[in-house]
C-alpha atoms as a PDB file:
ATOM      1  CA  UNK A   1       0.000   0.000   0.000  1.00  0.00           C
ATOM      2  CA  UNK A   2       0.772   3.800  -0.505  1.00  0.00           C
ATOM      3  CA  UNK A   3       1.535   5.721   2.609  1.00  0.00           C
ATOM      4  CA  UNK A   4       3.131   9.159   2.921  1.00  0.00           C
ATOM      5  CA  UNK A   5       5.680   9.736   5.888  1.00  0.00           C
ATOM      6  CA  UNK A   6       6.240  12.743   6.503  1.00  0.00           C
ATOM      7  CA  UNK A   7       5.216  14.086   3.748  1.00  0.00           C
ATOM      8  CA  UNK A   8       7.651  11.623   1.168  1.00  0.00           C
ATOM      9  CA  UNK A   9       5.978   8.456  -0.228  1.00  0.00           C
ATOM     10  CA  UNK A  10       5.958   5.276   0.896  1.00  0.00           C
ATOM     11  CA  UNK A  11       4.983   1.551  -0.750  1.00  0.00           C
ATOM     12  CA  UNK A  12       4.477  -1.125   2.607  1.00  0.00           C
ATOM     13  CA  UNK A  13       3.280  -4.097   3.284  1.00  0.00           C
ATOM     14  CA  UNK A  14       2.041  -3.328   6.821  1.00  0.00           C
ATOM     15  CA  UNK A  15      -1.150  -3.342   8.282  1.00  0.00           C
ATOM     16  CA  UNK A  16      -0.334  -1.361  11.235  1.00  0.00           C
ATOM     17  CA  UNK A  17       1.324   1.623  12.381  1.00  0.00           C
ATOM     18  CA  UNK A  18       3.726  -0.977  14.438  1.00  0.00           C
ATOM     19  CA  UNK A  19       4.520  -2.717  11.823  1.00  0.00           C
ATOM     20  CA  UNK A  20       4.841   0.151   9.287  1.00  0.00           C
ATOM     21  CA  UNK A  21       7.248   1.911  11.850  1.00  0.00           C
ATOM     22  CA  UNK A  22       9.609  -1.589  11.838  1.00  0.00           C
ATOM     23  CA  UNK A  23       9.740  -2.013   8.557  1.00  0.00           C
ATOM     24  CA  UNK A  24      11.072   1.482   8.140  1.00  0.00           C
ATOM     25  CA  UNK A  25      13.140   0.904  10.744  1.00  0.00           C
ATOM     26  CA  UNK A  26      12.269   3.055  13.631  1.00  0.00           C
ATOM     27  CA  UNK A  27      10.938   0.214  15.936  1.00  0.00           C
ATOM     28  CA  UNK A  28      12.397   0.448  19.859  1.00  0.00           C
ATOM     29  CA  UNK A  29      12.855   3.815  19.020  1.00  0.00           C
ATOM     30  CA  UNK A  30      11.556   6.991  20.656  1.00  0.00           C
ATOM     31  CA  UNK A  31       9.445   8.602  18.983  1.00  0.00           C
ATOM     32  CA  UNK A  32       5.895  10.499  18.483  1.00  0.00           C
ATOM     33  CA  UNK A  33       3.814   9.310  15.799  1.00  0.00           C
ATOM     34  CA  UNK A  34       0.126  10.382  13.935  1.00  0.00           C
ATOM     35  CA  UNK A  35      -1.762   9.572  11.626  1.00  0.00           C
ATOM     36  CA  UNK A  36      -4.052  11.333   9.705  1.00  0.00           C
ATOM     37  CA  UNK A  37      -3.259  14.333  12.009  1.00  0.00           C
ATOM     38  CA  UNK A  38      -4.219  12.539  14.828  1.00  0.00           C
ATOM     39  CA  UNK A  39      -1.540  11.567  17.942  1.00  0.00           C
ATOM     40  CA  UNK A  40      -1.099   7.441  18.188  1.00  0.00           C
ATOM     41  CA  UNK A  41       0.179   6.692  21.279  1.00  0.00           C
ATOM     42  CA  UNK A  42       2.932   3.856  21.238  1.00  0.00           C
ATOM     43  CA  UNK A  43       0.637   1.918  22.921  1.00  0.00           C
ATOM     44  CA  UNK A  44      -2.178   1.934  20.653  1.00  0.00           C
ATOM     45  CA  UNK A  45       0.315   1.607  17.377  1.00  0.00           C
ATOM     46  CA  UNK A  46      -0.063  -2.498  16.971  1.00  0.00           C
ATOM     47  CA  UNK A  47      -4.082  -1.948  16.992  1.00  0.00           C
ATOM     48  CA  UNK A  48      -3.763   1.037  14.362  1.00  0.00           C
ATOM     49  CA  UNK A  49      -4.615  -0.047  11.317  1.00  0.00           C
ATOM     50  CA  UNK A  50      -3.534   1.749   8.110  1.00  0.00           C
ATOM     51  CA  UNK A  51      -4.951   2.250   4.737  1.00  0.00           C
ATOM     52  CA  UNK A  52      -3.995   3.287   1.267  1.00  0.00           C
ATOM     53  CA  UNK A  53      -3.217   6.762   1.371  1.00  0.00           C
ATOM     54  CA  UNK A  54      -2.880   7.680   4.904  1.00  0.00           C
ATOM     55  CA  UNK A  55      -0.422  10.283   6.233  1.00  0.00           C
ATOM     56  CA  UNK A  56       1.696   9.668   8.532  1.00  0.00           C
ATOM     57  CA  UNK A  57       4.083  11.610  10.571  1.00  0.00           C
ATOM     58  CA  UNK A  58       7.263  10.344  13.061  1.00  0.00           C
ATOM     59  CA  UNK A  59       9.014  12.865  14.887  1.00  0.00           C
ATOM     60  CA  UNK A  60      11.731  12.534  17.182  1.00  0.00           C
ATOM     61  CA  UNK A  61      12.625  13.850  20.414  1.00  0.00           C
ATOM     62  CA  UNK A  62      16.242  16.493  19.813  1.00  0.00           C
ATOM     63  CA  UNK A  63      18.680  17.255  23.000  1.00  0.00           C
ATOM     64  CA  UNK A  64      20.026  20.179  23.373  1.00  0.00           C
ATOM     65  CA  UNK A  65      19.372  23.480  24.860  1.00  0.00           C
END
């Protein structure tokens, strides 16, 4: 399926946001995620299902001051 991540596009074979986010290689890492403009909290990412065309953005925490 076609997914945009922030912003660029995408072609996965994922169901769910979890699985989306591994196969692009941020799994165990922190981050903030939404989709569709809405927050997913890393606890609800394995029940979020995607779909053709969503939008998805991944943003992670910076240090610094």
């Amino acid at each position: 399926m076609r997914i945009f991540v922030n912003d660029e596009v995408r072609e996965v074979d994922a169901g769910t946001l979890a699985v989306a986010l591994d196969a692009m290689g941020f799994g165990g890492r922190k981050i903030a995620t939404a989709v569709n403009g809405r927050f997913v909290a890393a606890t609800a990412r394995p029940g979020t299902k995607l779909a053709d065309g969503d939008r998805i953005e991944v943003v992670a925490p910076m240090q610094g001051g």
